[in-house]
Protein backbone atom coordinates (compact mmCIF):
# COMPACT_ATOMS: atom_id res chain seq x y z
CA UNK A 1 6.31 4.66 -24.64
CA UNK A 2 4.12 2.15 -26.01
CA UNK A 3 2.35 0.05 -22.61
CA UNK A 4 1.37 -3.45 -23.36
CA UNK A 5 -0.99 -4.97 -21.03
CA UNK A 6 -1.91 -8.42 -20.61
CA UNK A 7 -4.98 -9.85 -18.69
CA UNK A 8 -3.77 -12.92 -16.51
CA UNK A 9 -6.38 -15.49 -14.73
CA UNK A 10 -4.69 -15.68 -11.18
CA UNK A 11 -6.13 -19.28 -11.00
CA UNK A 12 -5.87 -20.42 -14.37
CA UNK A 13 -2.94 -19.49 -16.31
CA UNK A 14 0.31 -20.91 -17.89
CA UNK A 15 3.89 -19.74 -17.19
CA UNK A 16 4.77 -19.04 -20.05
CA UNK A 17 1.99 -16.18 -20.60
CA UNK A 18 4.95 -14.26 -18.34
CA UNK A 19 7.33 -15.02 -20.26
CA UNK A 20 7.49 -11.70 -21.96
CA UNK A 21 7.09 -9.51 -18.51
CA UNK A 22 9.48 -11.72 -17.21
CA UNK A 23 12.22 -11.00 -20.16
CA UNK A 24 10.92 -7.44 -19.69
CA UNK A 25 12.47 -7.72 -16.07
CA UNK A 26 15.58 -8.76 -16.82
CA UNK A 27 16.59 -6.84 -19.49
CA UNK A 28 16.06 -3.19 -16.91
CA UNK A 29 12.26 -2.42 -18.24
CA UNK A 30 9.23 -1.90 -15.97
CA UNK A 31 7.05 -4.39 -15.09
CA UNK A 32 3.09 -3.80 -12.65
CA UNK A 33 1.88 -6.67 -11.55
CA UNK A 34 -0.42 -7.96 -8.76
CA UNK A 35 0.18 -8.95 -5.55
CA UNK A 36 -1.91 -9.92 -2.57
CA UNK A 37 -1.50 -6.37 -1.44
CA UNK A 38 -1.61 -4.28 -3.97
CA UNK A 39 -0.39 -3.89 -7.65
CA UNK A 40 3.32 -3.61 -7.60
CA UNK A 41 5.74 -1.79 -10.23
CA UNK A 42 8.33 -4.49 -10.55
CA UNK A 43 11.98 -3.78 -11.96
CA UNK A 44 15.56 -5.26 -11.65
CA UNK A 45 16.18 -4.01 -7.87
CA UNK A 46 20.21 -4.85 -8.13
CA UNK A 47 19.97 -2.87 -11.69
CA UNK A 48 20.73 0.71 -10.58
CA UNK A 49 19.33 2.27 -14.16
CA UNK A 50 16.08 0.34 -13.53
CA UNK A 51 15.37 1.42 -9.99
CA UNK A 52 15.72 5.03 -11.82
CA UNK A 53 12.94 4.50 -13.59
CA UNK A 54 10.68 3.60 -11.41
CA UNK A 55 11.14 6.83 -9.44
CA UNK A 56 10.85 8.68 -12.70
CA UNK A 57 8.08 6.79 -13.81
CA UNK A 58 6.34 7.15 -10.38
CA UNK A 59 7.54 10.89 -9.20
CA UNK A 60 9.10 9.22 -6.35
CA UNK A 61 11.30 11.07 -4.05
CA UNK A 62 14.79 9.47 -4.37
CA UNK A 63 15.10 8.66 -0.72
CA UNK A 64 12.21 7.03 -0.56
CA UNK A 65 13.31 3.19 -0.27
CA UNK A 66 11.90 0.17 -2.72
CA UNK A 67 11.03 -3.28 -1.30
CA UNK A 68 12.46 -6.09 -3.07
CA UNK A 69 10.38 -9.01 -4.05
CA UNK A 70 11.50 -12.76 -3.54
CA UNK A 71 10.24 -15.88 -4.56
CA UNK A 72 12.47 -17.70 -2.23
CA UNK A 73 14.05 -17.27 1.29
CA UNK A 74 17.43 -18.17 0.69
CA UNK A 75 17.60 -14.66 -0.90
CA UNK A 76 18.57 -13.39 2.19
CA UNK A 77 21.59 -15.04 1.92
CA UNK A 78 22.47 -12.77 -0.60
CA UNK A 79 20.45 -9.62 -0.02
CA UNK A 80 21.16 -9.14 3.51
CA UNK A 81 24.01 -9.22 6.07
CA UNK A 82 24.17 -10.76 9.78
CA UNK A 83 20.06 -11.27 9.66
CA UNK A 84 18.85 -11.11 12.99
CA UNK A 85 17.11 -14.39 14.58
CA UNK A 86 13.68 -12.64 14.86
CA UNK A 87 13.63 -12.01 11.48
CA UNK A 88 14.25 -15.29 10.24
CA UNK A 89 11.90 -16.35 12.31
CA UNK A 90 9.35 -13.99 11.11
CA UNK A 91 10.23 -14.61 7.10
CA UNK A 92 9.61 -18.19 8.47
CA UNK A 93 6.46 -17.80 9.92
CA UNK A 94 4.93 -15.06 7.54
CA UNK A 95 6.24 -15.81 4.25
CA UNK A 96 4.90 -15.60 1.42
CA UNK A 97 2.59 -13.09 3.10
CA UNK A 98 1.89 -9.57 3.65
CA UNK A 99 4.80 -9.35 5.35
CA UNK A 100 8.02 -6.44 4.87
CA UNK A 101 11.18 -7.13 6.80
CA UNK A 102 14.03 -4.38 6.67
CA UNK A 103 17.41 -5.77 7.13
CA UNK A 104 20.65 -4.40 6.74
CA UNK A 105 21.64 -4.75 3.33
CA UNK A 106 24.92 -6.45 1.66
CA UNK A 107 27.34 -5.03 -0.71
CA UNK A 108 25.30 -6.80 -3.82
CA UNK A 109 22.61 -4.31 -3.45
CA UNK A 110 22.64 -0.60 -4.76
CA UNK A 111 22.18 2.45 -2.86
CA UNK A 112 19.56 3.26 -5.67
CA UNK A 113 17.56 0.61 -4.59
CA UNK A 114 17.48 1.41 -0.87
CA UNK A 115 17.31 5.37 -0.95
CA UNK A 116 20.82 5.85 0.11
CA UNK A 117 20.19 3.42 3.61
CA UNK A 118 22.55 1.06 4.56
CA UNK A 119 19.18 -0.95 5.27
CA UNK A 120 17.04 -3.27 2.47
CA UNK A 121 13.44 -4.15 2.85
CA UNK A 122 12.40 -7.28 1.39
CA UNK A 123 9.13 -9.65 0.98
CA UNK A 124 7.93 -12.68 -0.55
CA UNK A 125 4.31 -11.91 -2.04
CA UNK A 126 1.69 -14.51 -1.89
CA UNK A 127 -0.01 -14.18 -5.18
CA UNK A 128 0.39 -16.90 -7.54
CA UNK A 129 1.25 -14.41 -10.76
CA UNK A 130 3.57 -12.40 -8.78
CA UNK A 131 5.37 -15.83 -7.32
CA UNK A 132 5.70 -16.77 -10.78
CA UNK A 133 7.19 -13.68 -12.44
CA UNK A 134 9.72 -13.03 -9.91
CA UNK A 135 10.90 -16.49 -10.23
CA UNK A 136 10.57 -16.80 -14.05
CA UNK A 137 12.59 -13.53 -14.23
CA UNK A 138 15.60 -14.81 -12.58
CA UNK A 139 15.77 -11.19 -11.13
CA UNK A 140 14.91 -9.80 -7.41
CA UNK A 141 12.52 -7.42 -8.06
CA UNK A 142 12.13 -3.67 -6.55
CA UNK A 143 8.59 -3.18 -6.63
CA UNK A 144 6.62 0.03 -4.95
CA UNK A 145 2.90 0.45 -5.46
CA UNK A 146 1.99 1.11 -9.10
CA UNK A 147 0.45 4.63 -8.98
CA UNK A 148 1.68 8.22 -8.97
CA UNK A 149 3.53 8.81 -5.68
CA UNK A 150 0.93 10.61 -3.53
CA UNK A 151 -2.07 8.94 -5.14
CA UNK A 152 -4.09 6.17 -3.81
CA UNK A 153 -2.60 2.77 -4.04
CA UNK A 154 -4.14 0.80 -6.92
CA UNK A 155 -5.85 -2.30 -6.58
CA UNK A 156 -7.08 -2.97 -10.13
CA UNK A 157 -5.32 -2.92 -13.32
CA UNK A 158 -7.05 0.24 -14.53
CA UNK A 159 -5.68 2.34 -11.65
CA UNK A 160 -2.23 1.29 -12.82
CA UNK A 161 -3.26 2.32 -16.11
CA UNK A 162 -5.22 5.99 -14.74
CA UNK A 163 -1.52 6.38 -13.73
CA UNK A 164 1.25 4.85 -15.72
CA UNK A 165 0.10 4.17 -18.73
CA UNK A 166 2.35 5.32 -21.69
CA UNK A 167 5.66 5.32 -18.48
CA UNK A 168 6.24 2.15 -18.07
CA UNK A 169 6.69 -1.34 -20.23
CA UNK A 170 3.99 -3.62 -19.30
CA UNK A 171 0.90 -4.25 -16.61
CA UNK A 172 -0.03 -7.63 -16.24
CA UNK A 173 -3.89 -7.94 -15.09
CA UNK A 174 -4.81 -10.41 -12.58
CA UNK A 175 -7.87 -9.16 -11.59
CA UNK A 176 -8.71 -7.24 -7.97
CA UNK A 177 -6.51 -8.16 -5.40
CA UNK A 178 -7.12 -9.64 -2.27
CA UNK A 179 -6.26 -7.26 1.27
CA UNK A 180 -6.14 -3.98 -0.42
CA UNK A 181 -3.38 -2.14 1.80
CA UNK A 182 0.29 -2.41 1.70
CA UNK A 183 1.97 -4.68 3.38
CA UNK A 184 2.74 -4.73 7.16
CA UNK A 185 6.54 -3.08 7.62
CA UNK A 186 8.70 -4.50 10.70
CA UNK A 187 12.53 -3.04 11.09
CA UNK A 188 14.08 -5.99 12.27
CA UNK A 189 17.99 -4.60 12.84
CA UNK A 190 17.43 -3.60 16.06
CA UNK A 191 17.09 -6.16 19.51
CA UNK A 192 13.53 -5.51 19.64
CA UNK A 193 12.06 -4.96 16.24
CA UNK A 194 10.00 -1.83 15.18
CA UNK A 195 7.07 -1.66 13.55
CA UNK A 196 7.19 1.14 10.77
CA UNK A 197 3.68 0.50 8.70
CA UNK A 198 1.13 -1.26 9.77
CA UNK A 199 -0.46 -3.83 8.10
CA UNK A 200 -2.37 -7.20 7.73
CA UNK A 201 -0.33 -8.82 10.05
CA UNK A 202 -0.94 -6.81 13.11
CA UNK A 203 1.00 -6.05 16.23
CA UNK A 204 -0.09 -9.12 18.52
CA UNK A 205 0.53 -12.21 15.34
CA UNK A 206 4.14 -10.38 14.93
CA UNK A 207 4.17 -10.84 19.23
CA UNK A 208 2.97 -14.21 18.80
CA UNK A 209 6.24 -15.08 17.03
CA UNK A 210 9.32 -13.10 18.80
CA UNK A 211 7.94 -11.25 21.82
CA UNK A 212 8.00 -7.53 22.36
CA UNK A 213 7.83 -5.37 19.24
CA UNK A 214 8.05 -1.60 19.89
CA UNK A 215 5.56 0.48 17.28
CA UNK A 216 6.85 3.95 15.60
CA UNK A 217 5.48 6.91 17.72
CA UNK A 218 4.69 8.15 14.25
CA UNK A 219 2.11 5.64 13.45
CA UNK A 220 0.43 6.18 17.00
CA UNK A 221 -0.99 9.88 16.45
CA UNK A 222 -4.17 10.59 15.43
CA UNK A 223 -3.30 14.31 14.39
CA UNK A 224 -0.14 15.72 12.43
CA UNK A 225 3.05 16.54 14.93
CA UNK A 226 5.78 17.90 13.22
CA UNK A 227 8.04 16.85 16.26
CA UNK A 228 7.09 13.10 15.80
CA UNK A 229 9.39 11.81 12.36
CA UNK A 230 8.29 8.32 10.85
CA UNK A 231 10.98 6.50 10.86
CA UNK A 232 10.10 5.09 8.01
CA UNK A 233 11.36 7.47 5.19
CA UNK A 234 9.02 7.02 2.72
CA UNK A 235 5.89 7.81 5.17
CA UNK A 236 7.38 11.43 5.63
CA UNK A 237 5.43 11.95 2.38
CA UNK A 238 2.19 12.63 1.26
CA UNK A 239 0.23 9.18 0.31
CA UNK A 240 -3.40 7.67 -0.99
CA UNK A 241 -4.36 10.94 -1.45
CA UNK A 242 -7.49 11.64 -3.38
CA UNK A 243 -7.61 14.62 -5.65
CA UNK A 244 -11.21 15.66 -3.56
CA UNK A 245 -10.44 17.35 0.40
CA UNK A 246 -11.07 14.18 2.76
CA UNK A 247 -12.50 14.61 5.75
CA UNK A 248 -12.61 11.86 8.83
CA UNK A 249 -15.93 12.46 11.27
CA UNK A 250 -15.10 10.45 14.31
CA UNK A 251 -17.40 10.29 17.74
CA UNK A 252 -20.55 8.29 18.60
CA UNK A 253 -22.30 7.25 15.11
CA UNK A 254 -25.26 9.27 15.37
CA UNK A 255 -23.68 12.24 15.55
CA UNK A 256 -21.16 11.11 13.24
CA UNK A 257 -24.07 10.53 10.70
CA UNK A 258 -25.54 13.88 11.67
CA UNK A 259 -22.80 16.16 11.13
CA UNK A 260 -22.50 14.67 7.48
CA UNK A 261 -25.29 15.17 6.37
CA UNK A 262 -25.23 18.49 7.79
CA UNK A 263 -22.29 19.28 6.30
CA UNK A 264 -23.04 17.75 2.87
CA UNK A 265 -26.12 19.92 2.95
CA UNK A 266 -24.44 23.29 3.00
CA UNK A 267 -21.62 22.27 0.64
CA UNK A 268 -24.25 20.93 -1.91
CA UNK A 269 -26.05 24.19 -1.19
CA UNK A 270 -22.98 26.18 -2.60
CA UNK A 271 -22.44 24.03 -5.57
CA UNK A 272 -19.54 22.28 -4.27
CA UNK A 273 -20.10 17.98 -4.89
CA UNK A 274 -19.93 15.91 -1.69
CA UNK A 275 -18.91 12.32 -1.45
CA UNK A 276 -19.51 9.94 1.83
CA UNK A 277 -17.90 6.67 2.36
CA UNK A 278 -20.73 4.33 4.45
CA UNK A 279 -20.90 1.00 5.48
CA UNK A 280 -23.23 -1.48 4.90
CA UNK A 281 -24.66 -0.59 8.43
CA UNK A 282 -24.97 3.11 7.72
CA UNK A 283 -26.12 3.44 3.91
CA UNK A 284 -29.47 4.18 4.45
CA UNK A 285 -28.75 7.05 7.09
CA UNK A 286 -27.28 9.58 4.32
CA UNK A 287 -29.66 11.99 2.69
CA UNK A 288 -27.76 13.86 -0.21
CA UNK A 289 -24.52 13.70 -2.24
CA UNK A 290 -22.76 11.04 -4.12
CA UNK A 291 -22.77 7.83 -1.32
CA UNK A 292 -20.77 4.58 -2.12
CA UNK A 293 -20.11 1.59 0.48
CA UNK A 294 -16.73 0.68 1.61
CA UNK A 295 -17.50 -2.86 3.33
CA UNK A 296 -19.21 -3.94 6.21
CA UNK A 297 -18.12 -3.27 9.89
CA UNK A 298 -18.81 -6.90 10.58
CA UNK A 299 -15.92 -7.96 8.27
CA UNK A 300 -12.83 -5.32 8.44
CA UNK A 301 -10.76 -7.00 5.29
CA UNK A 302 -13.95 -6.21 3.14
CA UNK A 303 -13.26 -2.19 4.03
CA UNK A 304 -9.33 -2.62 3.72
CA UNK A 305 -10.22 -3.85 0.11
CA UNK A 306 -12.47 -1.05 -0.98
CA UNK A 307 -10.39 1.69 0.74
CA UNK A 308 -8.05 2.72 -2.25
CA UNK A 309 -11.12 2.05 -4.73
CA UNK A 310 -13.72 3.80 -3.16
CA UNK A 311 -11.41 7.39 -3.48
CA UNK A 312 -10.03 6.63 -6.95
CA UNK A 313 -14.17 6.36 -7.81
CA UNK A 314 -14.46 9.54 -6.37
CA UNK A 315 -11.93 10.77 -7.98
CA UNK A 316 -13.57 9.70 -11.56
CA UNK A 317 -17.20 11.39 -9.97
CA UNK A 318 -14.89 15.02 -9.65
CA UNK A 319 -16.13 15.40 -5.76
CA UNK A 320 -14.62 18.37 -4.35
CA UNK A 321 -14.76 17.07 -0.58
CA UNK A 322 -15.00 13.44 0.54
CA UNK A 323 -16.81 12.78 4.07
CA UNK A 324 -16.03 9.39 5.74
CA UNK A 325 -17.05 7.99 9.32
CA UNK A 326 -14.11 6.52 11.08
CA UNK A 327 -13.36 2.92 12.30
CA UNK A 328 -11.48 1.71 15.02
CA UNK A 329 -7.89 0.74 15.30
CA UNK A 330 -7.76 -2.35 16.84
CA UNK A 331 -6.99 -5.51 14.63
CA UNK A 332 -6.89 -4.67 10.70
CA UNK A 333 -8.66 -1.05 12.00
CA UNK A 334 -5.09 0.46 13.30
CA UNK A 335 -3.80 -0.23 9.36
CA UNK A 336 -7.03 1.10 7.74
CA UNK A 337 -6.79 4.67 9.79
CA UNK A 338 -3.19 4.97 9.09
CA UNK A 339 -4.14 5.16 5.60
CA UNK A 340 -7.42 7.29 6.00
CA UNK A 341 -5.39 9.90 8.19
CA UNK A 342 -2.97 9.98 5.46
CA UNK A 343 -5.05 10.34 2.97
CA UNK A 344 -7.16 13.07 4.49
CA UNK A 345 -3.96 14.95 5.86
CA UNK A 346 -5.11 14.61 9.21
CA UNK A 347 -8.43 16.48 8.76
CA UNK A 348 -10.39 15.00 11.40
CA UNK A 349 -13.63 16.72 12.87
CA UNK A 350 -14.31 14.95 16.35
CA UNK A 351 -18.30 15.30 16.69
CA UNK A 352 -19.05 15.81 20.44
């Protein structure tokens, strides 16, 4: 397959540049595109041949649910059934946003769509080309991120292209995008909602809005448990992953900084390559390997945004192991650890 890509000002274009991806869209092709989140891989989500293909085109375990993509709320009228008051409320408040309500689903929509669950998750991105090409399309679009399942979430063109390219029909690039993690994911069937992923809408803004959530067990340990299943299907699998072994160094900084470089020593001593993820506040503390800067601690969005870059650069440098510091998990922290944890396996070396 022949992939066309076309590069898209997110502030200055014309409508009619997606005309083509749009057409693409309704006639069952494959479609990545930007969001605010991350770069999506769009298709007809009510068109059970074109959900197909985004699992094949992805490697995507079959029971591993799609999010539609709306460009208007009154979607729910015909996507969902009985939606609950707290998630109106929330699609109210949050959309367009980085925002993923599950619902349960009507008749209309396919079981290929929703991995065999009798439940549909749906947002409404807020990025101006996305907005545009899910309305110009006339379609609701099933979009996962566009990358190789198990790979880090792209959040550039290229990495959709490092991944897809020659699978799928068309990328559309708009340029970096702006939060760099997948959206926040909130089960709204039950009384008092669940939150499944987290996100950049944390815990307390969702609490703001309807009260009491409750927060998968899953998404509270720091360590692999086998007896503790996300209940999120899709976060039973491996994700973000680089193709170098990541390693998280958590305790008091100095040591933290310490036991890296100690570390990186001896692997650079065996001819094995060693990357370290810093901050801004901790660059000039590393002695050896190959050192990049996520973001500064001061500003937690600006290390959400480098997160999936930062590995997928490693990944282009052939590192063998990655070392990074960890950050907290209050705020945008509890979202950024979820997918550092995952990405690293749970490999976590607590420096006393």
């Amino acid at each position: 397959m022949n992939t066309k890509t076309i590069k898209i000002d997110r502030n200055n274009f014309n409508i009619e540049d997606l005309k083509e991806a749009a057409m693409t869209l309704k006639n069952g092709g494959l479609v990545a595109f930007p969001t605010e989140t991350v770069y999506g891989l769009g298709a007809d989500g009510l068109n059970p041949q074109a959900s197909e293909k985004i699992y094949a085109a992805k490697g995507r375990p079959s029971d591993n649910p799609l999010i539609i993509h709306i460009a208007d709320i009154n979607a729910l009228d015909v996507l969902t059934k009985n939606p609950s008051k707290k998630g109106i409320q929330l699609a109210k408040k949050f959309w367009p946003g980085p925002l993923t309500l599950i619902f349960d689903k009507s008749e209309i929509v396919p079981y290929s769509t929703t991995g065999g669950l009798e439940t549909i998750a749906i947002r409404m991105p807020n990025h101006p080309i996305a907005y545009e090409l899910i309305k110009m399309s006339g379609v609701y679009v099933a979009a996962p991120s566009a990358n190789t399942s198990g790979r880090p979430s792209p959040t550039k063109a290229e990495h959709v292209m490092d991944d897809l390219d020659g699978k799928i029909d068309y990328i559309i690039d708009g340029g970096k995008v702006d939060i760099g993690l997948e959206s926040t994911i909130v089960d709204v069937t039950d009384d008092i909602p669940t939150i499944l992923r987290p996100g950049y809408i944390t815990r307390s803004m969702i609490e703001d809005v309807i009260g009491p959530v409750n927060v998968d067990q899953a998404l509270l340990s720091k360590s692999y448990n086998p007896n503790i299943v996300a209940k999120a299907p899709g976060m039973k699998y491996k994700h973000y992953a680089p193709k170098g072994e990541l390693i998280i160094f958590e305790g008091e900084m100095d040591r933290v900084i310490g036991k890296i470089n100690e570390i990186t020593k001896q692997k650079i001593s065996e001819g094995l390559k060693v990357g370290i993820i810093a901050t801004d506040e901790t660059i000039g503390a590393y002695k050896e390997g190959d050192i990049k800067i996520i973001g500064t601690r001061k500003d937690e969005d600006t290390i959400a945004r480098g997160l999936f870059e930062i590995l997928r650069d490693f990944d282009n440098d052939g590192v063998d192991y990655i070392f990074t510091e960890s950050f907290g998990d209050n705020k945008l922290g509890q979202a950024i650890m979820n997918r550092l944890l995952k990405a690293a396996g749970y490999r976590v070396v607590k420096v006393l």
